[in-house]
N, C-alpha and C. Protein backbone atom coordinates (compact mmCIF):
# COMPACT_ATOMS: atom_id res chain seq x y z
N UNK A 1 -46.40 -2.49 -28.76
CA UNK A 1 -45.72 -2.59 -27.49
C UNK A 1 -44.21 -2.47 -27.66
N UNK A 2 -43.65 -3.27 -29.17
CA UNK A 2 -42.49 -3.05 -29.21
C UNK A 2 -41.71 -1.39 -29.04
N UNK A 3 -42.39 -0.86 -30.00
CA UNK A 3 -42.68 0.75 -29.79
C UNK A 3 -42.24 1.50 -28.37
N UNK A 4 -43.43 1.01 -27.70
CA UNK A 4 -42.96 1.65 -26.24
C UNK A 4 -42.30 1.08 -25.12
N UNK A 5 -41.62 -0.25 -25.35
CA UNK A 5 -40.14 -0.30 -24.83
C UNK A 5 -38.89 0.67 -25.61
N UNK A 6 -38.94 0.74 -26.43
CA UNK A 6 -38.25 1.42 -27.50
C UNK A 6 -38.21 2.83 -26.99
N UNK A 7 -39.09 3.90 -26.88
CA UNK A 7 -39.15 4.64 -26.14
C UNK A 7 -38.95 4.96 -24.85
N UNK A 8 -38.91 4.35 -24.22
CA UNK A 8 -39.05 3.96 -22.82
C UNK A 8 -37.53 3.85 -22.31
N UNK A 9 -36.65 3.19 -23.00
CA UNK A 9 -34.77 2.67 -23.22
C UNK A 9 -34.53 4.30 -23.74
N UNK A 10 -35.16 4.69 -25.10
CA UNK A 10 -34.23 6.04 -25.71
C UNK A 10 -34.73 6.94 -24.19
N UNK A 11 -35.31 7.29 -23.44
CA UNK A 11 -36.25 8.24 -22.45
C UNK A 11 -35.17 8.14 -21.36
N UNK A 12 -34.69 6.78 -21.08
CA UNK A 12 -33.26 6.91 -20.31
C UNK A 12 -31.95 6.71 -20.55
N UNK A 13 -31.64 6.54 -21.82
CA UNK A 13 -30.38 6.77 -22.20
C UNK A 13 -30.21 8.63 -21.72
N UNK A 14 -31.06 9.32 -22.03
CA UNK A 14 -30.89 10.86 -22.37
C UNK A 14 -31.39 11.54 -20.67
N UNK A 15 -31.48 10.49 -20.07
CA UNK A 15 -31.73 10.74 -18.52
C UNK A 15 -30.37 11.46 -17.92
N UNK A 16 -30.21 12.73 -17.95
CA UNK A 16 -28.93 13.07 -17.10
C UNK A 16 -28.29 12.42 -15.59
N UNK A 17 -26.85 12.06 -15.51
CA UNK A 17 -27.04 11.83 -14.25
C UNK A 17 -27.43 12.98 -13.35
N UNK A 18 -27.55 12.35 -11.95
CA UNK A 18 -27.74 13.16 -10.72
C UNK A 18 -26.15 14.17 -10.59
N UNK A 19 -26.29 15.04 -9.91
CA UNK A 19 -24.94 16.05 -10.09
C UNK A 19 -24.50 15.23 -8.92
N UNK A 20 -23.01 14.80 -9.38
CA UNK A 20 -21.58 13.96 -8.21
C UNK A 20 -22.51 12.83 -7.97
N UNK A 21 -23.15 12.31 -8.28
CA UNK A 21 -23.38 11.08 -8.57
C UNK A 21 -22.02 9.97 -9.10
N UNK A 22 -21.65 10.72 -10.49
CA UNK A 22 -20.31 9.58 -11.03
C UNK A 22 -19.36 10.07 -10.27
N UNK A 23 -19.24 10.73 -9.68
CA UNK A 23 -17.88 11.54 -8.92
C UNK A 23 -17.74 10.51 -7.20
N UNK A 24 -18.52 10.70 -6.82
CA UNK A 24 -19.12 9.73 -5.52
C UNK A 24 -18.87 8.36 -5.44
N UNK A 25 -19.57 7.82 -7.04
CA UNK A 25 -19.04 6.35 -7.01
C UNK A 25 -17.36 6.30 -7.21
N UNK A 26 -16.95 7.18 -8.22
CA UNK A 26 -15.15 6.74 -8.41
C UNK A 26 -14.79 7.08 -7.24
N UNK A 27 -14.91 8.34 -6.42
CA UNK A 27 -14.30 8.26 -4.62
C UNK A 27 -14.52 6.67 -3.52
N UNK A 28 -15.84 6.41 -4.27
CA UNK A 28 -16.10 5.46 -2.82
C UNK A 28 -15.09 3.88 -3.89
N UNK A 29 -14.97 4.15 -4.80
CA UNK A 29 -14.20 2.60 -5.44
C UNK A 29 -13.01 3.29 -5.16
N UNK A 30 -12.57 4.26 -5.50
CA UNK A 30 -10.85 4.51 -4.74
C UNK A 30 -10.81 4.04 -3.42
N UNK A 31 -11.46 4.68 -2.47
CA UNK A 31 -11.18 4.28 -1.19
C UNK A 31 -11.52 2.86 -1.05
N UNK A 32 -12.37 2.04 -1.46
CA UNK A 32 -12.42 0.89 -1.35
C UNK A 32 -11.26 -0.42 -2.01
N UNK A 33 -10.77 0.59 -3.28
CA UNK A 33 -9.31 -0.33 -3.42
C UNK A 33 -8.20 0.06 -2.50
N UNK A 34 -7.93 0.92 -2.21
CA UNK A 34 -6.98 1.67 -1.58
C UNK A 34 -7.15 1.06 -0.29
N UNK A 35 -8.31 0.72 0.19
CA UNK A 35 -8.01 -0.32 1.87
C UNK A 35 -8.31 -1.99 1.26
N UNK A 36 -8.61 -2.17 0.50
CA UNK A 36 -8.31 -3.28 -0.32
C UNK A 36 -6.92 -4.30 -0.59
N UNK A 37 -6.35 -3.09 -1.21
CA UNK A 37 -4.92 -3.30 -1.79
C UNK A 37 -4.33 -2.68 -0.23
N UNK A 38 -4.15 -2.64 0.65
CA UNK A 38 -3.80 -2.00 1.83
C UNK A 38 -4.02 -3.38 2.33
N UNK A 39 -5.01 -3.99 2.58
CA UNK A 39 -4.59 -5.26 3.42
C UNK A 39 -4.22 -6.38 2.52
N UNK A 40 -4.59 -6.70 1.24
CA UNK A 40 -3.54 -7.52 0.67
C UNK A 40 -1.98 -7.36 0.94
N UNK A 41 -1.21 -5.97 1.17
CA UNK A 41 0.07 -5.64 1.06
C UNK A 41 0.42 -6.14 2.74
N UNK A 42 -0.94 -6.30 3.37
CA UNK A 42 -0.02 -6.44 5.02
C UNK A 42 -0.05 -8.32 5.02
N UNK A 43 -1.07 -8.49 4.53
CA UNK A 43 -0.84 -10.28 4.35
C UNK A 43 0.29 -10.47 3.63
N UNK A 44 0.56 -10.33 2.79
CA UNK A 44 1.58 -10.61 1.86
C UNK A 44 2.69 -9.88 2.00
N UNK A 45 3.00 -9.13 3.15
CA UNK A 45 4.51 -8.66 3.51
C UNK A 45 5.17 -9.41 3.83
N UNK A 46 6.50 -9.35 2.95
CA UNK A 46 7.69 -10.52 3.51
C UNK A 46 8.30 -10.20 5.24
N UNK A 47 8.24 -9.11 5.73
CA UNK A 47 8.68 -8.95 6.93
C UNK A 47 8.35 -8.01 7.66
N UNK A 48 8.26 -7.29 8.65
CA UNK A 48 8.16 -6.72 9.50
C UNK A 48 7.90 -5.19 9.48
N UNK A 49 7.72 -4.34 9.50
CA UNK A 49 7.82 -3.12 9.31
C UNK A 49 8.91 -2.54 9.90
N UNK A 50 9.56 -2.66 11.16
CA UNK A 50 10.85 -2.36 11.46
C UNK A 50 12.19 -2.51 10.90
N UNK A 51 11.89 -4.20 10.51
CA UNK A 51 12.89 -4.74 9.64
C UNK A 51 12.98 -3.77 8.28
N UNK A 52 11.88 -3.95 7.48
CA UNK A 52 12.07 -3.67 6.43
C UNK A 52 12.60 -1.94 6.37
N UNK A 53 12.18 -0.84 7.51
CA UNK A 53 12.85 0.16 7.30
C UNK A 53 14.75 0.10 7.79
N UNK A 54 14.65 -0.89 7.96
CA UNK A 54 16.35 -0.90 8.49
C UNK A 54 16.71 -1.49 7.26
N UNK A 55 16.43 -2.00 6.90
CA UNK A 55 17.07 -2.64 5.61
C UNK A 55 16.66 -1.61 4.46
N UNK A 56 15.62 -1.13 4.15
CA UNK A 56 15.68 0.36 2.83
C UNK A 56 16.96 1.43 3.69
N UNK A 57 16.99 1.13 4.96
CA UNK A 57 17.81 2.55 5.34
C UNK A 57 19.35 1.83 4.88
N UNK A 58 19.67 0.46 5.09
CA UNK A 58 20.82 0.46 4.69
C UNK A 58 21.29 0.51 3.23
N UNK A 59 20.20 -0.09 2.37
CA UNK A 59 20.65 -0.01 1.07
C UNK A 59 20.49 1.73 0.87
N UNK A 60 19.79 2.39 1.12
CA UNK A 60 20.00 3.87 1.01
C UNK A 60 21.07 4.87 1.12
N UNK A 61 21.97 4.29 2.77
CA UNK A 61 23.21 4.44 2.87
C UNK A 61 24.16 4.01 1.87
N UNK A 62 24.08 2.73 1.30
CA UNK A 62 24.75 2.12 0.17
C UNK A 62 25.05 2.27 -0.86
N UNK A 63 23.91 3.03 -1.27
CA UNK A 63 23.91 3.88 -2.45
C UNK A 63 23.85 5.56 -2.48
N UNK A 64 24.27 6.18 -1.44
CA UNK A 64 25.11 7.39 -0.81
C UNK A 64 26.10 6.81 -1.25
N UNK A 65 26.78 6.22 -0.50
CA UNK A 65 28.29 6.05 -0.22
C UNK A 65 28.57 5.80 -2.22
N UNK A 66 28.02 4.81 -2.52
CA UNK A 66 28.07 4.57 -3.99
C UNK A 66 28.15 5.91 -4.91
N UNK A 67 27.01 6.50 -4.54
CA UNK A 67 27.32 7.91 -5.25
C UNK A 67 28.03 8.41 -5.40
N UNK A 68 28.38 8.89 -4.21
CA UNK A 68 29.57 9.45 -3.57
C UNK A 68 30.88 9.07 -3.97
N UNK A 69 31.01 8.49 -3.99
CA UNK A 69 32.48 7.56 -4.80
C UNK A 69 32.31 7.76 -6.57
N UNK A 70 31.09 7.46 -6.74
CA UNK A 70 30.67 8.02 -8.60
C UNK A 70 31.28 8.94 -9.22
N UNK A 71 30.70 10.51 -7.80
CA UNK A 71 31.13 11.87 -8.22
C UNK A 71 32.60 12.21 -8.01
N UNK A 72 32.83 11.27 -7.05
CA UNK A 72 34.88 11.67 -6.84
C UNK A 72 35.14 11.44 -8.09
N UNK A 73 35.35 10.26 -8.36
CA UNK A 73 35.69 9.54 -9.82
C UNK A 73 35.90 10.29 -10.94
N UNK A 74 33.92 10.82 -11.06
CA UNK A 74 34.22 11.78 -12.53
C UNK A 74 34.63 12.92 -12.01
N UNK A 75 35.13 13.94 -10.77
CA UNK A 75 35.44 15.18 -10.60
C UNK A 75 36.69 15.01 -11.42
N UNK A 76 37.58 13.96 -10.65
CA UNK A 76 39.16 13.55 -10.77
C UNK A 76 38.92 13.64 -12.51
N UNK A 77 37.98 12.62 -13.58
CA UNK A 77 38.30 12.22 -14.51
C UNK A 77 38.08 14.29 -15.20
N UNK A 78 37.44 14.62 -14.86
CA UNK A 78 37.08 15.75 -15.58
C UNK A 78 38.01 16.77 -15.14
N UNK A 79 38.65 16.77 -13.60
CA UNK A 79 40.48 17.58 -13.54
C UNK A 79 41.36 17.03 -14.45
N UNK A 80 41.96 15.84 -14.61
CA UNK A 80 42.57 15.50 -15.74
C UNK A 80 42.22 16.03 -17.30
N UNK A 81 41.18 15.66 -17.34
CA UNK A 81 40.94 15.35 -18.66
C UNK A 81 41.29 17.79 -18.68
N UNK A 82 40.61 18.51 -17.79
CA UNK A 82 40.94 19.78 -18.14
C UNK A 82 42.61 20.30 -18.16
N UNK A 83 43.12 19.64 -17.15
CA UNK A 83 44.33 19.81 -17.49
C UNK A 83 44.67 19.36 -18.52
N UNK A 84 44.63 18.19 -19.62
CA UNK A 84 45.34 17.99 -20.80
C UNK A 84 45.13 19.22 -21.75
N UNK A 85 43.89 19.06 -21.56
CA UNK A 85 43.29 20.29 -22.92
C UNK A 85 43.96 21.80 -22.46
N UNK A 86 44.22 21.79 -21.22
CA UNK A 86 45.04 23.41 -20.85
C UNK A 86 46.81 23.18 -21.54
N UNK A 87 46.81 21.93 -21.45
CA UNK A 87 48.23 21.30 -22.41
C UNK A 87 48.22 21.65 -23.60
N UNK A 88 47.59 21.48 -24.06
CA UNK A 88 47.16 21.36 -25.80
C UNK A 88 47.22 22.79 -25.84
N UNK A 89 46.29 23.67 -25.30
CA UNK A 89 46.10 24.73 -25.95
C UNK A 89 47.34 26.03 -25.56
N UNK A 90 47.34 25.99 -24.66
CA UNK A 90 48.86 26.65 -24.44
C UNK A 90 50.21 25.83 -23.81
């Protein structure tokens, strides 16, 4: 009897799956974390959805303007710095 459990286990290890069988299950567990993790993120939002796009929009602006001030900076440092070397060389 031991025998033909033995057989019986190797007979479905070598059982092919069904075709999109494994493909089907990883779609239906994506979509099932994906509205999962979708309502954990609305319980656990610190604020509002309005709020929070006014506030990414201002730090966004913030770091424009930041930029922006970055690239003046090094234009200026990199006019200087070409004018010396136009010093130097002639």
């Amino acid at each position: 009897m031991v025998d033909d459990e033995f057989t019986l286990d190797e007979d479905l290890a070598e059982e092919p799956l069904a075709a999109g069988h494994g493909k089907r299950n990883f779609f239906m567990g994506l979509a099932l974390g994906a509205v999962l993790g979708a309502g954990v993120a609305l319980l656990f939002a610190p604020d509002r959805g309005v709020n929070t796009r006014k506030r990414l929009g201002r730090r966004l602006r913030h770091l424009r303007d930041q930029s922006g001030d970055t690239v003046s900076e090094l234009k200026d440092r990199l006019g200087r710095e070409l004018r010396r070397m136009k010093k130097r060389i002639g």
